[in-house]
C-alpha atoms as a PDB file:
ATOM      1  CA  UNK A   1     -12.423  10.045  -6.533  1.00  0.00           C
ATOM      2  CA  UNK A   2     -14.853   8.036  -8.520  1.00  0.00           C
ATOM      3  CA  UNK A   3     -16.897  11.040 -10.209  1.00  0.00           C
ATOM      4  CA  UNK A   4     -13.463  13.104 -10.727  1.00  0.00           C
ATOM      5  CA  UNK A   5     -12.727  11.934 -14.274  1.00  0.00           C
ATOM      6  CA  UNK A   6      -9.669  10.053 -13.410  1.00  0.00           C
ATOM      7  CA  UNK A   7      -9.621   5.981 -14.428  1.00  0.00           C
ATOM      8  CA  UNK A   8      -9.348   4.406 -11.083  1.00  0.00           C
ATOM      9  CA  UNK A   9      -9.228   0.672 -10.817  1.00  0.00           C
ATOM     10  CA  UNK A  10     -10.448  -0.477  -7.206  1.00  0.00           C
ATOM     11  CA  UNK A  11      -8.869  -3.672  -6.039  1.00  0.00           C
ATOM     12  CA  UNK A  12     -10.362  -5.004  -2.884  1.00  0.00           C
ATOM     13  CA  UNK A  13      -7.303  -6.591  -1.523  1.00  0.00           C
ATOM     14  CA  UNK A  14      -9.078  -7.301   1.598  1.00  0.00           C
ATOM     15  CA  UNK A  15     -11.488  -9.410  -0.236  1.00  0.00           C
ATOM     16  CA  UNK A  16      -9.168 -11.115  -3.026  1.00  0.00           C
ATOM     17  CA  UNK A  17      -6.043 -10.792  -1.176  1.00  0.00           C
ATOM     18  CA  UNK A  18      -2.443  -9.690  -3.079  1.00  0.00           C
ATOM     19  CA  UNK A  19       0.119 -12.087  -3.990  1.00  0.00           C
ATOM     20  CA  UNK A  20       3.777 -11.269  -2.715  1.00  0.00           C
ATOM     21  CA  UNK A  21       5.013 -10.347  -6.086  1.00  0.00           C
ATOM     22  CA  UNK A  22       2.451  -7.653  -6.043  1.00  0.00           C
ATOM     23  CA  UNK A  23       2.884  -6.564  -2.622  1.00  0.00           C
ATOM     24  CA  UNK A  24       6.639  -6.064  -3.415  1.00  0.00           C
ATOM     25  CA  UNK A  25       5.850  -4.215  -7.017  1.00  0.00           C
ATOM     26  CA  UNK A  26       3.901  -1.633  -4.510  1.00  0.00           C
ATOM     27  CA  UNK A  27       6.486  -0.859  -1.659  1.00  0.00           C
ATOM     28  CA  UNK A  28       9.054  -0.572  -4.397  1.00  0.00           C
ATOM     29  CA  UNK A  29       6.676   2.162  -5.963  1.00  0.00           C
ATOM     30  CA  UNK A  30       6.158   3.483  -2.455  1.00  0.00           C
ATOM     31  CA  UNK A  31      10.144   3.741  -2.002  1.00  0.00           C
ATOM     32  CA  UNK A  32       9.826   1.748   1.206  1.00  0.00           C
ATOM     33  CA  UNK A  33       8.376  -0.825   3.357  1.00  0.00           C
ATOM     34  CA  UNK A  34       7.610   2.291   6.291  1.00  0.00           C
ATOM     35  CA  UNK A  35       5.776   3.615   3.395  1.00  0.00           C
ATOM     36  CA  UNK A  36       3.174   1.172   3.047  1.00  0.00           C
ATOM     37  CA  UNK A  37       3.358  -0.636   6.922  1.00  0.00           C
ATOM     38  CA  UNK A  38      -0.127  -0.297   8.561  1.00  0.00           C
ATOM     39  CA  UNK A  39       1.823   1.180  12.058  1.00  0.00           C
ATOM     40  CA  UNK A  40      -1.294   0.292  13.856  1.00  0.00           C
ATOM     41  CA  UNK A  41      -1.700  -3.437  13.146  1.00  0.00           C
ATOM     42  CA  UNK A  42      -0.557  -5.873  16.239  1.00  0.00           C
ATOM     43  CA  UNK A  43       2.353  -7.893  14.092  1.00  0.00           C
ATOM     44  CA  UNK A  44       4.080  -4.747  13.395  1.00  0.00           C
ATOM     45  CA  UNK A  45       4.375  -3.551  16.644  1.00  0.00           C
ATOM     46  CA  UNK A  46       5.045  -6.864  18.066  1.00  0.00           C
ATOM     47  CA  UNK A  47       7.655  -7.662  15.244  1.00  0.00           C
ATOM     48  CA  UNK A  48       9.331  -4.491  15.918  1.00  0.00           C
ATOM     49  CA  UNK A  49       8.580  -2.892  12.373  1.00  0.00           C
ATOM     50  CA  UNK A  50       7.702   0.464  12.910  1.00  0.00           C
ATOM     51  CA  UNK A  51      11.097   0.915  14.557  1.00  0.00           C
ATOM     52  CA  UNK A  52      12.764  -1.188  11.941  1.00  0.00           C
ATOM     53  CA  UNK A  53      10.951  -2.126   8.830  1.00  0.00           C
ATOM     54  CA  UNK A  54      11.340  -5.817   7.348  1.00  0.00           C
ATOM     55  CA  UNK A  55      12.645  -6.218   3.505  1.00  0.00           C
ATOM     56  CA  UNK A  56      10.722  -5.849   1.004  1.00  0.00           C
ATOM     57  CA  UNK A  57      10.386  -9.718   0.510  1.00  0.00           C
ATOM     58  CA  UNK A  58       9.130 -10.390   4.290  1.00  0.00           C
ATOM     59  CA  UNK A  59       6.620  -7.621   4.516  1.00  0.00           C
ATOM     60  CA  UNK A  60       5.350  -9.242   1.196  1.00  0.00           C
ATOM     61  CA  UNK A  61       4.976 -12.487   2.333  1.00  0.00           C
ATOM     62  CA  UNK A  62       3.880 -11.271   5.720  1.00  0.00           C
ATOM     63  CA  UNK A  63       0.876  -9.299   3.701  1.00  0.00           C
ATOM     64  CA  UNK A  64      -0.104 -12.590   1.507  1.00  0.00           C
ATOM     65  CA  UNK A  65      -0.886 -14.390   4.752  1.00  0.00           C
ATOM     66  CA  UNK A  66      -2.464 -10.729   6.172  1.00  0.00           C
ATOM     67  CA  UNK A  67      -3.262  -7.817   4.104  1.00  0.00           C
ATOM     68  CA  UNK A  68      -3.938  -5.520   6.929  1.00  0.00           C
ATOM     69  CA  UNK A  69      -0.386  -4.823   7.116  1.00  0.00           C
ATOM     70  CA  UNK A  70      -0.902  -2.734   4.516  1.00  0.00           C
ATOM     71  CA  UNK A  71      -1.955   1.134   4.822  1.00  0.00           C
ATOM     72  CA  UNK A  72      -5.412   2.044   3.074  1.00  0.00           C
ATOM     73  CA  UNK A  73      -6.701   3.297   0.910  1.00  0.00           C
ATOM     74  CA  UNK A  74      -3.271   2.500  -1.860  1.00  0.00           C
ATOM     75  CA  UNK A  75      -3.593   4.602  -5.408  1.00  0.00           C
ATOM     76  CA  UNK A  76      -1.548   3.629  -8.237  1.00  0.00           C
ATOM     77  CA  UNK A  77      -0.667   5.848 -10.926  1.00  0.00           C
ATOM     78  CA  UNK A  78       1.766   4.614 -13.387  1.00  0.00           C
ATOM     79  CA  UNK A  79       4.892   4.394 -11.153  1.00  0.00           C
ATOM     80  CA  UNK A  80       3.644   6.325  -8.287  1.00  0.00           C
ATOM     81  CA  UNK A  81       1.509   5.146  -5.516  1.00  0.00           C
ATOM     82  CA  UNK A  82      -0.190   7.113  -2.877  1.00  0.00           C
ATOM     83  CA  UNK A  83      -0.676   5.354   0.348  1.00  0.00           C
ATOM     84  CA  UNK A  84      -3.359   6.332   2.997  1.00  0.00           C
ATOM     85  CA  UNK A  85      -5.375   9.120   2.640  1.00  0.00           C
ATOM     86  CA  UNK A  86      -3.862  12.726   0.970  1.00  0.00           C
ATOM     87  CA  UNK A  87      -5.835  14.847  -0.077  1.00  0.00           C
ATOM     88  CA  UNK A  88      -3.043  16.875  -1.573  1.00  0.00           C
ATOM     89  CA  UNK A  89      -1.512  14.363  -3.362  1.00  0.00           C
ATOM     90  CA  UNK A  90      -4.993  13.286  -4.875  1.00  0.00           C
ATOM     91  CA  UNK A  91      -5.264  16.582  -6.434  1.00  0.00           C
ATOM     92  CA  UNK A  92      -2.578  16.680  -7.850  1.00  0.00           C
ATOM     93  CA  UNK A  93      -3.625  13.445 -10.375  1.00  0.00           C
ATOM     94  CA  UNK A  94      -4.315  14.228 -13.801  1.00  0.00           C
ATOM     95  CA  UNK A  95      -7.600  12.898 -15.626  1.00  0.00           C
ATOM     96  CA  UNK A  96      -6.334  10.594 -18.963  1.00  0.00           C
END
C-alpha cells in the first residue's frame, strides 16, 4: 500500500490510542459495530459481542480504555473504511 500511489495516513492507534468520538466516527463509516469488533479479543467473547454487538457509544468507550477491540489493519477513504485485510477492496482505491 505504501509504494501504490495512493495518500495513506498511518495512525498507530495501538501506540497513541483513539478517543471515543473517533472510534464512533469509524463504526458509523463501517455501518456497524460487528464491522469493526476484533471477534477474537477476550472482552468480546466474554461480553457476549460477537453474538450481540454493543452500541456504537459502548464499543467506543470500551476501545478508548482497549484498542484491541478493534479489527486491523482500518483504511479510511473519505466516507468508506475498510476493516481487516481485503485485498479486493484495496484494489479497488483510486490514487488522488
Amino acid at each position: 500500500m505504501r509504494n501504490s500511489g495512493l495518500e495513506i495516513e498511518e495512525v498507530d492507534y495501538a501506540k497513541q490510542g483513539l478517543t471515543a468520538a473517533t472510534v464512533e466516527d469509524i463504526v458509523a463509516k463501517a455501518g456497524s459495530v460487528a464491522a469493526v469488533l476484533n471477534t477474537r479479543h477476550a472482552t468480546a467473547k466474554e461480553k457476549g459481542w460477537i453474538e450481540k454487538p454493543p452500541s456504537p457509544s459502548v464499543f467506543a468507550k470500551a476501545v478508548a480504555a482497549d484498542v484491541n477491540l478493534l479489527r486491523r489493519p482500518i483504511l479510511i477513504d473519505g466516507k468508506k473504511v475498510i476493516v481487516g485485510f481485503d485485498k479486493p477492496a484495496y484494489a479497488k482505491l483510486k490514487p488522488r
